[in-house]
C-alpha atoms as a PDB file:
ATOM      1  CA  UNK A   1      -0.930  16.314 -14.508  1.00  0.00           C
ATOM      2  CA  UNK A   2      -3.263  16.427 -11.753  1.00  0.00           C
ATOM      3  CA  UNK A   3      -6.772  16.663 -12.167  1.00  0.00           C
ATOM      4  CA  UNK A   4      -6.554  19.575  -9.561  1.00  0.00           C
ATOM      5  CA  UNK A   5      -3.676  21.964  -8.239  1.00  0.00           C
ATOM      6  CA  UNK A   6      -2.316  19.798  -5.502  1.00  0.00           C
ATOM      7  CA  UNK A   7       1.249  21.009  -3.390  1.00  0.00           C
ATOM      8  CA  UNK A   8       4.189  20.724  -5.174  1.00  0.00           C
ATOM      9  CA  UNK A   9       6.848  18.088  -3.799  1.00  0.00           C
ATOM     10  CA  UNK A  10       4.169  15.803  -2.669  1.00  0.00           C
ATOM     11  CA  UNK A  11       3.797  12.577  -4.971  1.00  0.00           C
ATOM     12  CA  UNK A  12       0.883  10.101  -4.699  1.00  0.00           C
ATOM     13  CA  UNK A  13      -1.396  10.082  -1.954  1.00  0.00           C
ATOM     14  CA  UNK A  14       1.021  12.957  -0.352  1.00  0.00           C
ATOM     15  CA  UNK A  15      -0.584  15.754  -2.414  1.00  0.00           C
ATOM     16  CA  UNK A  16      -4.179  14.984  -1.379  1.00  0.00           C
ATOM     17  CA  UNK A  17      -3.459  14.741   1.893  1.00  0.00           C
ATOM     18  CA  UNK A  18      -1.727  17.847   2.083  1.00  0.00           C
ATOM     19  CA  UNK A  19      -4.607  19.581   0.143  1.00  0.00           C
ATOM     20  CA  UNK A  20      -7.001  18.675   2.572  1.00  0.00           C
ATOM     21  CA  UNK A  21      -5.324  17.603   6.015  1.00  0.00           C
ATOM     22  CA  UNK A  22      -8.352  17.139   7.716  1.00  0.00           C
ATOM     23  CA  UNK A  23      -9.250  13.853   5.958  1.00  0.00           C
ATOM     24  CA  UNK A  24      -5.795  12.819   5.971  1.00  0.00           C
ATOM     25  CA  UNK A  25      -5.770  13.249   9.867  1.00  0.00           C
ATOM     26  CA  UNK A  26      -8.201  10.197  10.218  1.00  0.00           C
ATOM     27  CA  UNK A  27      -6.919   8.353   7.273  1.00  0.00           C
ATOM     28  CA  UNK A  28      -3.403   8.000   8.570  1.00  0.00           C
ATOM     29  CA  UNK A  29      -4.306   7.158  11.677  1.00  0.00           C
ATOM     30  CA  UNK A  30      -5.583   4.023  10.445  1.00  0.00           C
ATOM     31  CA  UNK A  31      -2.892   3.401   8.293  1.00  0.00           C
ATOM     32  CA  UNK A  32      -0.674   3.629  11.168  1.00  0.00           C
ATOM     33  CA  UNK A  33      -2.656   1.549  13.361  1.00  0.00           C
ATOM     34  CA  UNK A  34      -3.140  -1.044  10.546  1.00  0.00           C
ATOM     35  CA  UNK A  35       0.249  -1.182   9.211  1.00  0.00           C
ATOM     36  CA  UNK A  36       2.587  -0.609  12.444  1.00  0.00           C
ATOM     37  CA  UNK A  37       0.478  -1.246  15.595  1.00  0.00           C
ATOM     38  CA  UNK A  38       0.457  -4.524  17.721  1.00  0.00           C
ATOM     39  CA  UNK A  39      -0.303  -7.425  15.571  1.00  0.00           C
ATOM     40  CA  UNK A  40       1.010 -10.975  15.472  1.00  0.00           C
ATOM     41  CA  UNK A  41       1.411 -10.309  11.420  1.00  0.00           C
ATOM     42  CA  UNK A  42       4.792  -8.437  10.905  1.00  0.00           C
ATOM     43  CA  UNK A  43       4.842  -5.062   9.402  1.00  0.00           C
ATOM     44  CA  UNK A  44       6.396  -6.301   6.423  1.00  0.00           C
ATOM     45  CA  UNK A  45       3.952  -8.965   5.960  1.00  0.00           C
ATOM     46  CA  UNK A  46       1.305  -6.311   6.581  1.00  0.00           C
ATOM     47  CA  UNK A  47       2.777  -4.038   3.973  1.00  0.00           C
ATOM     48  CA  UNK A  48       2.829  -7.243   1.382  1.00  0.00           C
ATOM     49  CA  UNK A  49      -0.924  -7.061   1.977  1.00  0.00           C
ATOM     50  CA  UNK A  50      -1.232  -3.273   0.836  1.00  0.00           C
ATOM     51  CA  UNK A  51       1.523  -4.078  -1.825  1.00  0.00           C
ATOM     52  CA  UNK A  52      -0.827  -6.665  -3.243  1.00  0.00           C
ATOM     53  CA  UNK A  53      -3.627  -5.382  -3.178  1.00  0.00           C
ATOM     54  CA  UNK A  54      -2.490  -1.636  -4.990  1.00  0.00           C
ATOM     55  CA  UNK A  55      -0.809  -3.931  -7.491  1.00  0.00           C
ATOM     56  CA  UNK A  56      -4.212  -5.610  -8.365  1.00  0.00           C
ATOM     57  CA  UNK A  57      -5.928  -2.565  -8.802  1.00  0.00           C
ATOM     58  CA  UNK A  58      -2.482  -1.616 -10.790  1.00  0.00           C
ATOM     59  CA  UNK A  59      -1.961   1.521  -8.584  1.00  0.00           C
ATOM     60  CA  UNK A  60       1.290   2.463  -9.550  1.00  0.00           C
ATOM     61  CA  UNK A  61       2.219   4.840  -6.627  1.00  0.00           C
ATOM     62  CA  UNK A  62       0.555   2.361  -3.931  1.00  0.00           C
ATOM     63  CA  UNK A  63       2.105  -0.568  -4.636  1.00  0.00           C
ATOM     64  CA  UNK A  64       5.501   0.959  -4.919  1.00  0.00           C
ATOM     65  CA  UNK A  65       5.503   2.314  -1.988  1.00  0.00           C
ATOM     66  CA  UNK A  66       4.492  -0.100   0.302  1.00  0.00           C
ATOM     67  CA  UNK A  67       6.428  -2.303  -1.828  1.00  0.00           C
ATOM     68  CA  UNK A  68       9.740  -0.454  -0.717  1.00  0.00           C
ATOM     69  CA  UNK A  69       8.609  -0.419   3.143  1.00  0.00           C
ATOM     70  CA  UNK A  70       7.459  -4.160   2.705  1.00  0.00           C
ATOM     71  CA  UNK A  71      11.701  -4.854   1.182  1.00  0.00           C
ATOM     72  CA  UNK A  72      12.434  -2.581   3.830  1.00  0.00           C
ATOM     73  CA  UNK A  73      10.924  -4.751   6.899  1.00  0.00           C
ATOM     74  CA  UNK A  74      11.913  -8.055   5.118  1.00  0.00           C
ATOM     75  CA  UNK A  75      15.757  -6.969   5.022  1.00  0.00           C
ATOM     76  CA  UNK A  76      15.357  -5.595   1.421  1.00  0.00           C
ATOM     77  CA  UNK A  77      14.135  -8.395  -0.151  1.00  0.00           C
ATOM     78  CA  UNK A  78      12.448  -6.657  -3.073  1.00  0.00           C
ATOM     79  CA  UNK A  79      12.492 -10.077  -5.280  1.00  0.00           C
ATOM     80  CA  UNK A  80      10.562 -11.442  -2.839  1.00  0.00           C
ATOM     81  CA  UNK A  81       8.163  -8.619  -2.998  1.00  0.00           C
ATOM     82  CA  UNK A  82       8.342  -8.871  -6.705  1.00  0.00           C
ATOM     83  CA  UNK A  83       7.234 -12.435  -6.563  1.00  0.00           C
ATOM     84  CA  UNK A  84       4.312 -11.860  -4.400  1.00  0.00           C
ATOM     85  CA  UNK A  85       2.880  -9.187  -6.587  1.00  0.00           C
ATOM     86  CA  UNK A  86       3.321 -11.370  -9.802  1.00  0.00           C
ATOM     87  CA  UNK A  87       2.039 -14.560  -8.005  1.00  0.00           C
ATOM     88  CA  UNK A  88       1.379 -14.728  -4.268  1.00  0.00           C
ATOM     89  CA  UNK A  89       0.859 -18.770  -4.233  1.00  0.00           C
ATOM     90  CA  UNK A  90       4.286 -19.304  -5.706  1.00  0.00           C
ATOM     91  CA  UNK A  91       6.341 -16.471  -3.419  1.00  0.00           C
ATOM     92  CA  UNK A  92       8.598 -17.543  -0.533  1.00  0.00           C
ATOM     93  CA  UNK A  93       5.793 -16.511   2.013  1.00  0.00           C
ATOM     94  CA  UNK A  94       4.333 -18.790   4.462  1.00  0.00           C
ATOM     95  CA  UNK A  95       0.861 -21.336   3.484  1.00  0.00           C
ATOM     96  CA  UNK A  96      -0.811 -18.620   6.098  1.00  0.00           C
ATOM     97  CA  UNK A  97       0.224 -15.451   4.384  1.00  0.00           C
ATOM     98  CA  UNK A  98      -0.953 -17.242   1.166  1.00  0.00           C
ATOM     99  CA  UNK A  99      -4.230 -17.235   2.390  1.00  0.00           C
ATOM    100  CA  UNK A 100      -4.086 -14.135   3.490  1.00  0.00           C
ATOM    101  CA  UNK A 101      -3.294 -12.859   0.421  1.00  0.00           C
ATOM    102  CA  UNK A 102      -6.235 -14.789  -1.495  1.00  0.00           C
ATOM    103  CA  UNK A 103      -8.609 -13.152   1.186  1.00  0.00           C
ATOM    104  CA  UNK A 104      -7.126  -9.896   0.623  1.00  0.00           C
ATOM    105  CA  UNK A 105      -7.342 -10.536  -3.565  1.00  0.00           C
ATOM    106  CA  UNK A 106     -10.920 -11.282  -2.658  1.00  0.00           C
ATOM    107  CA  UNK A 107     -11.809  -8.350  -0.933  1.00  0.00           C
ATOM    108  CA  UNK A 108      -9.903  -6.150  -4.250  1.00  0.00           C
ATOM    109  CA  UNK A 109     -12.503  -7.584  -6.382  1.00  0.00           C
ATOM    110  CA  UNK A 110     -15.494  -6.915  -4.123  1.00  0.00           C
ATOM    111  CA  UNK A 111     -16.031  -8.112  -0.456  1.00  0.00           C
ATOM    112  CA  UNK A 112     -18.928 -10.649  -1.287  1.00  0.00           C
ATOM    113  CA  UNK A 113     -16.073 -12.604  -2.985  1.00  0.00           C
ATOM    114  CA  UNK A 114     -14.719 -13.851   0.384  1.00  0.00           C
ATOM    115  CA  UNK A 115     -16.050 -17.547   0.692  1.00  0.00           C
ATOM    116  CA  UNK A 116     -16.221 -19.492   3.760  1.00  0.00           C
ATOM    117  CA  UNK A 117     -13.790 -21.796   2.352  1.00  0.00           C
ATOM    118  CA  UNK A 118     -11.221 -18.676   1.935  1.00  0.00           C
ATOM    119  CA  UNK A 119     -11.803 -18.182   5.686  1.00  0.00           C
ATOM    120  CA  UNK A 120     -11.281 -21.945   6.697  1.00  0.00           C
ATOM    121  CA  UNK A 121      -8.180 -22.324   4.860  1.00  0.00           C
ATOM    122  CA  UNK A 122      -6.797 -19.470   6.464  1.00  0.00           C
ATOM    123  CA  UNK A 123      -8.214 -20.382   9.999  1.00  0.00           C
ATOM    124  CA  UNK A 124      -6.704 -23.815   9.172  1.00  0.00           C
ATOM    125  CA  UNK A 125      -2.975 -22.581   8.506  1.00  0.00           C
ATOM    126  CA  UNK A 126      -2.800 -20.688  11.854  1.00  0.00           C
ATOM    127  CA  UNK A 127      -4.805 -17.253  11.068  1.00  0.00           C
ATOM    128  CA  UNK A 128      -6.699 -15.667  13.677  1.00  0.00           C
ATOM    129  CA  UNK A 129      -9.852 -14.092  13.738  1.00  0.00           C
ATOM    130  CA  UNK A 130      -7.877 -10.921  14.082  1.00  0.00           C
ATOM    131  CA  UNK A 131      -5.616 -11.581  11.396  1.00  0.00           C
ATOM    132  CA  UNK A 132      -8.322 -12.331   9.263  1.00  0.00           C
ATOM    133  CA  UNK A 133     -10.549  -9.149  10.145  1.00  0.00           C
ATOM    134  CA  UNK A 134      -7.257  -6.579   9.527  1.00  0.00           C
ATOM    135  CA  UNK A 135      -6.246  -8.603   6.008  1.00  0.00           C
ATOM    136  CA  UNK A 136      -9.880  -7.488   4.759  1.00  0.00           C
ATOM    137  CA  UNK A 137      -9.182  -4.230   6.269  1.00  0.00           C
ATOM    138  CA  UNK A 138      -6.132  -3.550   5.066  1.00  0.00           C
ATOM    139  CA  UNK A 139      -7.420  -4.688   1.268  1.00  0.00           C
ATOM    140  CA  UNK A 140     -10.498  -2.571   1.798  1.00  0.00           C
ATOM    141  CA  UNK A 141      -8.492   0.767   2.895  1.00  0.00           C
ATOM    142  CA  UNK A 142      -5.967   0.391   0.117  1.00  0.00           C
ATOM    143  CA  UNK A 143      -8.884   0.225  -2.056  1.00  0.00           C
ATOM    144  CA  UNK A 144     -10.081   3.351  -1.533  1.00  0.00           C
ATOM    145  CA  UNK A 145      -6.166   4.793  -1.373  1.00  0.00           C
ATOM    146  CA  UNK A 146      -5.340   3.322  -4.363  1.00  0.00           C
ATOM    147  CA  UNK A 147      -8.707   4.741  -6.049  1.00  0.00           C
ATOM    148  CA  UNK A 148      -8.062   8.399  -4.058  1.00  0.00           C
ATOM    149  CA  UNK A 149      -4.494   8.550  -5.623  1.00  0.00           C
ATOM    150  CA  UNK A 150      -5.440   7.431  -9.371  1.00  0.00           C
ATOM    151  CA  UNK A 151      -8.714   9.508  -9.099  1.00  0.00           C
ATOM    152  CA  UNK A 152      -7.130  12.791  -8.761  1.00  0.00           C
ATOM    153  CA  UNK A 153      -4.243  11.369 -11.246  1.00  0.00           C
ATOM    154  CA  UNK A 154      -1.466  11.940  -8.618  1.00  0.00           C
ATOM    155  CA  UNK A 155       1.839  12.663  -9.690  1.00  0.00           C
ATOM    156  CA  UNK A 156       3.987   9.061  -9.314  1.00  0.00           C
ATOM    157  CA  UNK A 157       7.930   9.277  -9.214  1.00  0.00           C
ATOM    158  CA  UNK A 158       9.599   6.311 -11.526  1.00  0.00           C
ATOM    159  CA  UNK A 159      12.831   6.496  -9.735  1.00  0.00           C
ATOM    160  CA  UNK A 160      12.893   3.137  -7.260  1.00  0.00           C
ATOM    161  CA  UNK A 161      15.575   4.818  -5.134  1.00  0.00           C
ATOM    162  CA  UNK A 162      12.871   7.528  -4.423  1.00  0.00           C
ATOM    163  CA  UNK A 163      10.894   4.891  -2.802  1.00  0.00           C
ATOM    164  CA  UNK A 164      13.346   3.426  -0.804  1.00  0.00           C
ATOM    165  CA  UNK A 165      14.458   6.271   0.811  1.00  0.00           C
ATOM    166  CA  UNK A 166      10.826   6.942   1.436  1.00  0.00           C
ATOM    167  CA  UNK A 167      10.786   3.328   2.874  1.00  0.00           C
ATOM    168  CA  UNK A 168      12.863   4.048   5.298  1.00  0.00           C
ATOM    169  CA  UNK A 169      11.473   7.236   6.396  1.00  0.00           C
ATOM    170  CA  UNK A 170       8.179   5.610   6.719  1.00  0.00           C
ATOM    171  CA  UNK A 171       9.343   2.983   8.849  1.00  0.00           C
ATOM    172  CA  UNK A 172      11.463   5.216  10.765  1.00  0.00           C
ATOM    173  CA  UNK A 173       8.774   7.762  12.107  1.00  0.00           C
ATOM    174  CA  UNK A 174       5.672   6.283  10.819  1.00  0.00           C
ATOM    175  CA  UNK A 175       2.715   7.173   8.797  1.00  0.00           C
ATOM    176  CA  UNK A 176       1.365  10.753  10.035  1.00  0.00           C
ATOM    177  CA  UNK A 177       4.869  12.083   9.955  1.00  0.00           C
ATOM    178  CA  UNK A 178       6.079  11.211   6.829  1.00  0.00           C
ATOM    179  CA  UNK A 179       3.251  11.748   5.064  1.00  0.00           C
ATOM    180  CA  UNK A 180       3.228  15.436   5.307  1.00  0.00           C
ATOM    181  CA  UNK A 181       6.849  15.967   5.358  1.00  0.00           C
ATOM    182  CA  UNK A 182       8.238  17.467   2.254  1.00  0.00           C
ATOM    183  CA  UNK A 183      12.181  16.917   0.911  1.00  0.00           C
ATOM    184  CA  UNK A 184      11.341  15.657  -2.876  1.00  0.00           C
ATOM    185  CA  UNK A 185      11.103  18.216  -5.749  1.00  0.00           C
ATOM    186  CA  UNK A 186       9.929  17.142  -9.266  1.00  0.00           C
ATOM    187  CA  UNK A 187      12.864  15.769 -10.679  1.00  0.00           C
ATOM    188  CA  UNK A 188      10.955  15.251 -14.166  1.00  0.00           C
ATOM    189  CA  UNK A 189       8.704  17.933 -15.711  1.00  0.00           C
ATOM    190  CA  UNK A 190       5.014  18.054 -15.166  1.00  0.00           C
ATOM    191  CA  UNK A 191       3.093  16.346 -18.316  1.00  0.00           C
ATOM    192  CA  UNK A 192       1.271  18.190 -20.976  1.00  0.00           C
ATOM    193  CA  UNK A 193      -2.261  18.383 -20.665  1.00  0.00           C
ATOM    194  CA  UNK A 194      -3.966  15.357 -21.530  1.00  0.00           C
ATOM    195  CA  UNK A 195      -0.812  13.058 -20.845  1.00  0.00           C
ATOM    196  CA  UNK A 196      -0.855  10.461 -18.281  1.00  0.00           C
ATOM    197  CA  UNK A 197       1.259  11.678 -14.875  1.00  0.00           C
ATOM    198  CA  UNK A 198       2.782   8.023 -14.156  1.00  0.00           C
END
């Protein structure tokens, strides 16, 4: 149950949002920018980054959610997603997204963890400064998602198919839409006071 009365039908950072549109206004717009503007990272490697990052800080909505839009963009590859959470230097990603990730894991624990040497490597497998600046960017935003969604204790479907189909909503019309657009009622009943909600 969560910690306050949040809208009914909207699950993980969806509720808070709704509750208070005014911050999510601002929010989503740099989700959207992050995640689906211009870049010369692919959304679905830009996704991986929010995917990895919400699974380090074991955010169970976050990471699967962008998980799903992540499969989505990487034609539904969610073993490959999978792998990356478990152990990004082992996953079927490229040397560059590897580094990526190890900047973004970096950034989970606390920015002053990024090293010179993390920024090298990455420079030297074909990053750009750009690519470098959004990776901490993107970790450092889905910090404080991940930390808004588990703070208020969010209600988090378990159903995977409720993600997907979210996936592909997301990556249909984008963040600011979809966020605030209901079509999902509680399939599961609320917990009892005291009970975890994922």
């Amino acid at each position: 149950m969560a910690h306050i009365t949040l809208p009914e039908g909207f699950p993980g950072i969806r509720g808070p949002m709704k509750f208070r549109p005014e911050t999510a206004a601002p929010l989503n717009e740099l989700v959207e920018v992050l995640l689906r503007g211009p870049s010369t990272l692919s959304q679905g490697e830009r996704e991986l980054i929010a995917t990895y990052v919400s699974a380090r800080n074991d955010c169970n909505y976050c990471q699967s959610i962008h998980g799903a839009i992540a499969a989505h963009h990487l034609g539904g590859n969610e073993e490959l997603v999978q792998c990356v959470k478990l152990d990004s230097e082992q996953a079927a990603i490229s040397e560059k997204m590897k580094a990526l990730l190890a900047i973004a894991g970096k950034v989970q624990l606390g920015g002053k963890n990024v090293t010179s040497e993390d920024v090298d490597r990455a420079r030297k497998l074909g990053a750009t400064d750009l690519e470098i600046h959004d990776t901490v960017l993107i970790a450092a935003v889905f910090c404080l998602c991940n930390r808004y969604v588990d703070g208020l204790a969010t209600w988090t479907p378990e159903d995977p198919d409720f993600y997907r189909q979210r996936a592909a909503l997301v990556a249909d019309i984008g963040y600011s839409a979809a966020t605030l657009t209901p079509g999902v009622s509680r399939s599961v009943p609320e917990p009892m006071a005291g009970q975890s909600a994922k």
